[in-house]
N, C-alpha and C. Protein backbone atom coordinates (compact mmCIF):
# COMPACT_ATOMS: atom_id res chain seq x y z
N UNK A 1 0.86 -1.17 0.00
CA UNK A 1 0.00 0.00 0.00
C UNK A 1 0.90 1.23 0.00
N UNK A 2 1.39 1.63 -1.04
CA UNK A 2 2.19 2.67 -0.96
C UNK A 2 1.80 4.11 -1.20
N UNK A 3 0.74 4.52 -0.45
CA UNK A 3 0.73 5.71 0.24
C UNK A 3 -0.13 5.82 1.31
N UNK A 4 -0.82 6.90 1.19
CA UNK A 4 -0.97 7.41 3.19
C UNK A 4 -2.35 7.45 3.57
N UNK A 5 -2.97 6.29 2.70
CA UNK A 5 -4.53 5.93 3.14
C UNK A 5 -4.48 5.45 4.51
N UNK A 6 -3.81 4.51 5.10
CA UNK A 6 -3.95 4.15 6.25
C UNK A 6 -3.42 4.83 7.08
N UNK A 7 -2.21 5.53 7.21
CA UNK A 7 -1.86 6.90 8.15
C UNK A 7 -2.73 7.92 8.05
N UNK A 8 -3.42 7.93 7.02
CA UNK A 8 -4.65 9.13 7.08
C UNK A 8 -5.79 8.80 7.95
N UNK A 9 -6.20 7.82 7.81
CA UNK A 9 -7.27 6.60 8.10
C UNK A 9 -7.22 6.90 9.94
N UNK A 10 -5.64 6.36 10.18
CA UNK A 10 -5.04 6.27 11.51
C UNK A 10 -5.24 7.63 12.17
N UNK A 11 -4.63 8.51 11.53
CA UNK A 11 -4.96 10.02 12.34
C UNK A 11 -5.93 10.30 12.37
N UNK A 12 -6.72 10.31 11.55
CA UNK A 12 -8.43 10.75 11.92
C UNK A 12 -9.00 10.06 13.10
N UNK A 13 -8.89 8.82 12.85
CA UNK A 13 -9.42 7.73 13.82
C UNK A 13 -9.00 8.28 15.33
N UNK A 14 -7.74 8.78 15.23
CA UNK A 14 -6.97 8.99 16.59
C UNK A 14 -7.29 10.28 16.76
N UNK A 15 -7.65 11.09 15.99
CA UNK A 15 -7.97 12.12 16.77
C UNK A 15 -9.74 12.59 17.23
N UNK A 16 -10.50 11.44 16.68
CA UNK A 16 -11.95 11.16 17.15
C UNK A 16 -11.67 10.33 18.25
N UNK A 17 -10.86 9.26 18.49
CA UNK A 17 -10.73 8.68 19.95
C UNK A 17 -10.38 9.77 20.62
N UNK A 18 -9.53 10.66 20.80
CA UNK A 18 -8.71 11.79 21.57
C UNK A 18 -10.00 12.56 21.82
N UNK A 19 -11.14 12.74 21.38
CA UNK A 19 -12.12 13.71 21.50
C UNK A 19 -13.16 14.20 22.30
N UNK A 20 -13.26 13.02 22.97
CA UNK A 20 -13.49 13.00 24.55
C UNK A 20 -15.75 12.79 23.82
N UNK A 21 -15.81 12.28 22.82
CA UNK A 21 -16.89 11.97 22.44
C UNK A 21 -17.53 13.21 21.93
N UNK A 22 -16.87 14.07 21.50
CA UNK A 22 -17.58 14.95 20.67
C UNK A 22 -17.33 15.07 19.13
N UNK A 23 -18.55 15.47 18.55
CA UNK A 23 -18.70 15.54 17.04
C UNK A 23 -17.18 16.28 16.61
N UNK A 24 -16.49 16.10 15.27
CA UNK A 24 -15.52 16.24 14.97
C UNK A 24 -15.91 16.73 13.56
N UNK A 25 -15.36 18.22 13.06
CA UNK A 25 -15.32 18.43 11.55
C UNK A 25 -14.62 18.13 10.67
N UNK A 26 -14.76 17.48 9.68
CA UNK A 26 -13.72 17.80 8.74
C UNK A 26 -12.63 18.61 8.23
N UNK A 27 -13.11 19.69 8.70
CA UNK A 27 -12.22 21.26 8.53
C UNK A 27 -11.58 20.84 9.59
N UNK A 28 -11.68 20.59 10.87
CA UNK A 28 -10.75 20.14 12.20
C UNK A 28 -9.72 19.48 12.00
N UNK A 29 -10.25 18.10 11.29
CA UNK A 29 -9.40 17.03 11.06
C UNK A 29 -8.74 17.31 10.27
N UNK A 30 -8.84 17.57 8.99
CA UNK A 30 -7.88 18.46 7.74
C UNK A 30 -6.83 19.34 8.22
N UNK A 31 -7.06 20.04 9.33
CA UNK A 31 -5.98 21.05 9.41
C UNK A 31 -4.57 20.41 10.68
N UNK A 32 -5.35 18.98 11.01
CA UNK A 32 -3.98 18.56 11.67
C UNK A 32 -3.31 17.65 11.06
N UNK A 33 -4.30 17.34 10.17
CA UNK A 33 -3.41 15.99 8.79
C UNK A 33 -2.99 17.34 7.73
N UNK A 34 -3.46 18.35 7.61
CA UNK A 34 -2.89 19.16 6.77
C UNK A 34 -2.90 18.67 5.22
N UNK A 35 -4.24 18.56 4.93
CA UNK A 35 -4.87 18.20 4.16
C UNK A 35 -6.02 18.63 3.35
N UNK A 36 -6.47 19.31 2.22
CA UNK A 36 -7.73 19.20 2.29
C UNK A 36 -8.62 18.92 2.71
N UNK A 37 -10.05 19.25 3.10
CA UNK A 37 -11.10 18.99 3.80
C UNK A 37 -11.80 17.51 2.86
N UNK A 38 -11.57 17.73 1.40
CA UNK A 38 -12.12 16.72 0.63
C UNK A 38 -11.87 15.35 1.11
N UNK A 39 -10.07 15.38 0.81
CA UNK A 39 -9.80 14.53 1.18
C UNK A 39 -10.12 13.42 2.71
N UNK A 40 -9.89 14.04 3.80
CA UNK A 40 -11.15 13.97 4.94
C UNK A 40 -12.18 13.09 5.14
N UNK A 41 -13.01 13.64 4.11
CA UNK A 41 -14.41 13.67 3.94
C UNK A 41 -14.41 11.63 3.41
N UNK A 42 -13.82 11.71 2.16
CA UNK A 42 -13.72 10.43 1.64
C UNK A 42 -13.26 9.74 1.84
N UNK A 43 -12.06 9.41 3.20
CA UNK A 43 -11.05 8.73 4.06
C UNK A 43 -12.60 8.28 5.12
N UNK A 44 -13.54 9.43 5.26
CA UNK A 44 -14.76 9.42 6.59
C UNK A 44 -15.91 8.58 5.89
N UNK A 45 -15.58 8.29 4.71
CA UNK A 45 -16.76 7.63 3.88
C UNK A 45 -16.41 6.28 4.18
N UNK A 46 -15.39 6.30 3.99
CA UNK A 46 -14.34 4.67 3.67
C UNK A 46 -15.05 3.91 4.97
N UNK A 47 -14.44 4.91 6.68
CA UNK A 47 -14.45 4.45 7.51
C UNK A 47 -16.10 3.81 8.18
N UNK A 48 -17.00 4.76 7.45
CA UNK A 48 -18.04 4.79 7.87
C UNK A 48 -18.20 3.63 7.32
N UNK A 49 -18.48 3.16 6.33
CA UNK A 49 -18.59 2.36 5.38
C UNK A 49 -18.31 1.02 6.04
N UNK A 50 -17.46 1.16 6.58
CA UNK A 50 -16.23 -0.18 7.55
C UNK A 50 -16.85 -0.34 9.10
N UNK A 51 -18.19 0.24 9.46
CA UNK A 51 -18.71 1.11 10.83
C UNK A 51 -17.59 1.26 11.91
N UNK A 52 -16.45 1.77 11.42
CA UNK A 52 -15.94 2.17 12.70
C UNK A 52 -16.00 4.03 12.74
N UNK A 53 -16.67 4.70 12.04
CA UNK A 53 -17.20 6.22 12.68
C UNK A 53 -18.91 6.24 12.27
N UNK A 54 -18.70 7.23 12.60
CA UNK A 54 -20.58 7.57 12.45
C UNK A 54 -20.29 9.36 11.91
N UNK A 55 -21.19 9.77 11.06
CA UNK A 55 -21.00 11.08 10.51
C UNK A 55 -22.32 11.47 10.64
N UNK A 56 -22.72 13.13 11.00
CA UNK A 56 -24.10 13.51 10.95
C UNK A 56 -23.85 14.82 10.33
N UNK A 57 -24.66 15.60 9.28
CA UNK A 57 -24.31 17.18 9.26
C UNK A 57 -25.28 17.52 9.19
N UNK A 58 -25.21 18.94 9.17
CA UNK A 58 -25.35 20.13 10.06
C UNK A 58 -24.34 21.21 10.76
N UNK A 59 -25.07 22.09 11.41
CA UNK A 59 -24.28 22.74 11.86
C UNK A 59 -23.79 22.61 13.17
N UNK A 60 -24.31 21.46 13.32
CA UNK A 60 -23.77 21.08 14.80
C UNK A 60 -23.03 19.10 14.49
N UNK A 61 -22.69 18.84 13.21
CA UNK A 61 -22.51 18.30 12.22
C UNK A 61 -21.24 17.80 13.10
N UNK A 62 -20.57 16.37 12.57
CA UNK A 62 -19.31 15.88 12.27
C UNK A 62 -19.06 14.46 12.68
N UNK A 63 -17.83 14.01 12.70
CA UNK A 63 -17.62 12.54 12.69
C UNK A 63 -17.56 12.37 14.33
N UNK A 64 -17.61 10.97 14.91
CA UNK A 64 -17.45 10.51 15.82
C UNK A 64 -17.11 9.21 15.47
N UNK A 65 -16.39 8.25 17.03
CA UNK A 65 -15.97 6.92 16.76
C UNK A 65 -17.41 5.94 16.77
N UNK A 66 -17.74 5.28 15.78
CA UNK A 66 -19.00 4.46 15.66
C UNK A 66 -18.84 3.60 17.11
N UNK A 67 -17.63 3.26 17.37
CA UNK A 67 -17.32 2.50 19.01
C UNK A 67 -16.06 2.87 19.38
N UNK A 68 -16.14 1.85 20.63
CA UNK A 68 -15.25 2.21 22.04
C UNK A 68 -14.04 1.87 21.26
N UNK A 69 -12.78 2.56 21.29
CA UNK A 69 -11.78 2.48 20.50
C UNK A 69 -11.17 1.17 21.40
N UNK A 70 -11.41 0.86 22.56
CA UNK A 70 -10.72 -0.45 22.62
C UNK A 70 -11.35 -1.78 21.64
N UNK A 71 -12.11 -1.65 20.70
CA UNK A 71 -12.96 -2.69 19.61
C UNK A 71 -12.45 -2.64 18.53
N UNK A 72 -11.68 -1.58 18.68
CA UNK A 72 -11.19 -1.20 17.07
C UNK A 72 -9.85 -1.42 16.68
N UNK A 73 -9.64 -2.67 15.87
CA UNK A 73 -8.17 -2.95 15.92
C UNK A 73 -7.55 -2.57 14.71
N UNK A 74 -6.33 -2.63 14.74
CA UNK A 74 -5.71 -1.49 13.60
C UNK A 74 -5.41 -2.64 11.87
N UNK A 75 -6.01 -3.67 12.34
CA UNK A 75 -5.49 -4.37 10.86
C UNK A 75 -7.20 -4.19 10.54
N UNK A 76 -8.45 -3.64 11.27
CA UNK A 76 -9.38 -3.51 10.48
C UNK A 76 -9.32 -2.53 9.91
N UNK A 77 -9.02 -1.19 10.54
CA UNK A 77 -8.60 0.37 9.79
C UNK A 77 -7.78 -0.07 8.40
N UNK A 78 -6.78 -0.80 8.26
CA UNK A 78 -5.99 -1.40 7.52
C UNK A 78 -6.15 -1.96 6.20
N UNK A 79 -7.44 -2.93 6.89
CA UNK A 79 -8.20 -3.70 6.33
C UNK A 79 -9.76 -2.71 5.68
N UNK A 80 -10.35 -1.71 5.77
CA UNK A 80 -11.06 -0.78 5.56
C UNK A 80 -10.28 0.19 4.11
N UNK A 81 -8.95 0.71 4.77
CA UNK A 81 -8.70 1.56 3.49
C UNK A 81 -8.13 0.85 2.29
N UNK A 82 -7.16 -0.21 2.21
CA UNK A 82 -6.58 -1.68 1.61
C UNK A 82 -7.22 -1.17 0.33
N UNK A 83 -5.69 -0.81 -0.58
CA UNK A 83 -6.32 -1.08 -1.99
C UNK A 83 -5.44 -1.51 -3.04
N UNK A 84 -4.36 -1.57 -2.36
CA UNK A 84 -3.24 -2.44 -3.00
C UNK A 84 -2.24 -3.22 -2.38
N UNK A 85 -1.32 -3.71 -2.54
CA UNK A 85 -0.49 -4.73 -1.79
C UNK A 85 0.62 -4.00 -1.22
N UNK A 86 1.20 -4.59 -0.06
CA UNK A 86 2.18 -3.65 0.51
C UNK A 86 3.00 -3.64 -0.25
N UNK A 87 3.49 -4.61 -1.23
CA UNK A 87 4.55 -4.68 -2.12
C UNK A 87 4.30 -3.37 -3.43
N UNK A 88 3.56 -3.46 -3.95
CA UNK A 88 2.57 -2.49 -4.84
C UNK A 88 1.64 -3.23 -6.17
N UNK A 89 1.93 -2.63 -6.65
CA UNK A 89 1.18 -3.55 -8.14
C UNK A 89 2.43 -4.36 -8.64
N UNK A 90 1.47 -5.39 -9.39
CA UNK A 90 2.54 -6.27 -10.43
C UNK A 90 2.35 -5.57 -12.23
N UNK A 91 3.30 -6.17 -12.67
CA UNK A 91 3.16 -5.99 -14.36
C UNK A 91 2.26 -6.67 -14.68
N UNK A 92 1.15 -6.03 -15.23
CA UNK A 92 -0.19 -7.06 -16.02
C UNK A 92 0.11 -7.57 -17.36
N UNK A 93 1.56 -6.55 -18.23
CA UNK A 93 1.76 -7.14 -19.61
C UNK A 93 3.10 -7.55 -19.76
N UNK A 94 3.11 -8.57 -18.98
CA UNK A 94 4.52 -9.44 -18.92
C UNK A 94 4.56 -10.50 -20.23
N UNK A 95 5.60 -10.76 -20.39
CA UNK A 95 5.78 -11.38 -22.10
C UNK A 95 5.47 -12.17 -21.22
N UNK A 96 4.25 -13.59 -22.29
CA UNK A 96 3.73 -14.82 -22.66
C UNK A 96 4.82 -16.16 -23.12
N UNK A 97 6.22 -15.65 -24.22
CA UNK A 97 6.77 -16.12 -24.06
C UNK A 97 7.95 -16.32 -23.96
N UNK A 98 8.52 -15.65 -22.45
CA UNK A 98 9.19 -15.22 -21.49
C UNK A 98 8.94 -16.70 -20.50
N UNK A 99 9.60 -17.20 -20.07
CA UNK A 99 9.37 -18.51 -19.00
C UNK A 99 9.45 -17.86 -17.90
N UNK A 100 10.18 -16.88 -17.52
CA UNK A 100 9.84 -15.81 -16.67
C UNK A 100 8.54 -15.20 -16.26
N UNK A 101 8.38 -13.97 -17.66
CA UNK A 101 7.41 -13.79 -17.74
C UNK A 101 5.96 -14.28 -17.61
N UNK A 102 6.00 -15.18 -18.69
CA UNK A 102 4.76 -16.19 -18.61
C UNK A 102 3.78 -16.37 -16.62
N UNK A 103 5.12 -16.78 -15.72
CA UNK A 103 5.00 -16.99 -14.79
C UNK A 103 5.41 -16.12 -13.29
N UNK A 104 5.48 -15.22 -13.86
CA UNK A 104 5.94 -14.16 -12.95
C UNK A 104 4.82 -13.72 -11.83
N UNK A 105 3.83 -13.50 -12.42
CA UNK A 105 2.47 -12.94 -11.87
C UNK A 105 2.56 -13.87 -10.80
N UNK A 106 1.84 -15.03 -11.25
CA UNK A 106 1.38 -16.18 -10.11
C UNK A 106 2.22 -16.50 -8.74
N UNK A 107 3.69 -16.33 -9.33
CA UNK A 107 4.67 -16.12 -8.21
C UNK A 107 4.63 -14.79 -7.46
N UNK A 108 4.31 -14.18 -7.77
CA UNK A 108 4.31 -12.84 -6.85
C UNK A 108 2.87 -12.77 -6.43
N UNK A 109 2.12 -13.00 -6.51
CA UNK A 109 0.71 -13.30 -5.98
C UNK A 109 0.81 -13.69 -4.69
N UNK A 110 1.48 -15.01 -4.53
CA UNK A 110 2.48 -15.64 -3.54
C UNK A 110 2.93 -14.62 -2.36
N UNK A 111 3.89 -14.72 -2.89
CA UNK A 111 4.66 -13.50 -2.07
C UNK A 111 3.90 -12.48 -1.44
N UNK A 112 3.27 -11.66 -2.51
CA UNK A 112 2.29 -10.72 -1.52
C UNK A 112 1.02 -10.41 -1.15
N UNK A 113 0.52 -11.97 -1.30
CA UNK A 113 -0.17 -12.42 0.23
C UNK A 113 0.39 -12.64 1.42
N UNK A 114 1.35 -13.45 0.85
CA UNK A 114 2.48 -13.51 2.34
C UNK A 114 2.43 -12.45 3.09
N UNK A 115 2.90 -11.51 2.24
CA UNK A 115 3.74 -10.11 3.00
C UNK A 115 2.12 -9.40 3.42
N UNK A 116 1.42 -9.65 2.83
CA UNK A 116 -0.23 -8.93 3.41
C UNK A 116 -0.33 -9.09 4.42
N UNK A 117 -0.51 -11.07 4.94
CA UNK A 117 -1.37 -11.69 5.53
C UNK A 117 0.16 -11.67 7.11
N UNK A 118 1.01 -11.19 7.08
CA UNK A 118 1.72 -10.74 7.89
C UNK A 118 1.91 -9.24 8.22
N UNK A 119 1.59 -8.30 7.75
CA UNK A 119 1.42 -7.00 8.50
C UNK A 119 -0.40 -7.23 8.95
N UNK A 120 -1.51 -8.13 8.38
CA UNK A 120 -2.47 -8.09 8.74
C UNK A 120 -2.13 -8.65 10.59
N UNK A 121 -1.78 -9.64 10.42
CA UNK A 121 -1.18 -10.44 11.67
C UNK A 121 -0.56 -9.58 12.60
N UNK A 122 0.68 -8.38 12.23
CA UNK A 122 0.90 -7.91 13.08
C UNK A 122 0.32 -6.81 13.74
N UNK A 123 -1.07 -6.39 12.74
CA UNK A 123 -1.76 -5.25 13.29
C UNK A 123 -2.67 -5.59 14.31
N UNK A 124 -3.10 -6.84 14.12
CA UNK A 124 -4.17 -7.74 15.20
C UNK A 124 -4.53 -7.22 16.52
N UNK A 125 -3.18 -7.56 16.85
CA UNK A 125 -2.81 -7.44 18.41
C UNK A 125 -3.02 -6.19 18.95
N UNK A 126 -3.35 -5.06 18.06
CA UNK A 126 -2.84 -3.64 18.28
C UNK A 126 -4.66 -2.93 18.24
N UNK A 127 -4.61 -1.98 19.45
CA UNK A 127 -6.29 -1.50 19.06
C UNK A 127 -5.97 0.08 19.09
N UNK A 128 -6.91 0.64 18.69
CA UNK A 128 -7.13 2.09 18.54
C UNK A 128 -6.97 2.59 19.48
N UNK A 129 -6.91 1.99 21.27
CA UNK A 129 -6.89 2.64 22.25
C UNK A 129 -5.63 3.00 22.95
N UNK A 130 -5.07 1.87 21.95
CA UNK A 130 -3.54 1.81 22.94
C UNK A 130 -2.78 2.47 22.13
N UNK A 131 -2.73 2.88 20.45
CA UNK A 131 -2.24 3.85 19.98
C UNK A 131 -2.62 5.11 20.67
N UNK A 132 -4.01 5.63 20.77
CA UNK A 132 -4.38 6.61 21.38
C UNK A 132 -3.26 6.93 22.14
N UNK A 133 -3.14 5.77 23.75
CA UNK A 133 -2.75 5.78 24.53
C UNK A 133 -1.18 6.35 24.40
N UNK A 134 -0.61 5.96 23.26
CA UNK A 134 1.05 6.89 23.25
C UNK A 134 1.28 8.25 22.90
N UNK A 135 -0.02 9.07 23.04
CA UNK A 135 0.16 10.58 22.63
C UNK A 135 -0.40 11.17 23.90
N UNK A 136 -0.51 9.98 25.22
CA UNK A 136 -0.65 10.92 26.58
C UNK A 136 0.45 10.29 27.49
């Protein structure tokens, strides 16, 4: 996954746990990820989507944690924004007849599941509360 969907994902998340249960704006969250508000917004879709926030607007409008951040473990955030492999993409037009080629794909398929299904593993153990917990 080579860019900052899930560190984006992660800071928002962490700064709606940090919030002491109050509604959270987008404009809020944007200006400590230092980000567009858009961007935000569609990171808050993802999550909602995944029910770990809840969004209402208005003018008394914004995100909150859908639950108790000790429920919320970080290979589901992970697992929520996930849209490519940690390794990155493969070549889709690898020469046919290349013995290499031909077989390259299927072997790296391999591999990065491996390498997936081990940062999934190591995020397990880890919840939203206890990250929280290293910024007090």
């Amino acid at each position: 996954m080579n860019n900052t969907r899930f560190a984006t994902a992660l800071h928002i998340l962490t700064l709606l746990a940090d919030s002491n249960e109050e509604w959270i704006s987008s404009e809020w969250i944007a200006s400590s990820i230092n980000v567009n508000p858009v961007v935000v917004r569609r990171e808050l879709s993802v999550l909602n989507e995944a029910g770990l926030v809840l969004s209402r607007k208005g003018k008394a409008g914004g995100s909150a944690l859908a639950k108790n951040s000790s429920d919320i473990t970080l290979d589901s955030i992970y697992r929520a924004v996930k849209n490519s492999e940690v390794l990155g993409k493969r070549n889709e037009k690898t020469n046919p007849q290349c013995p290499i080629g031909k077989e390259i794909n299927a072997k790296l398929d391999g591999l990065f599941s491996s390498i997936d299904d081990s940062v999934i593993r190591e995020l397990q153990g880890r919840t939203l509360e206890s990250f929280v917990a290293e910024f007090h």
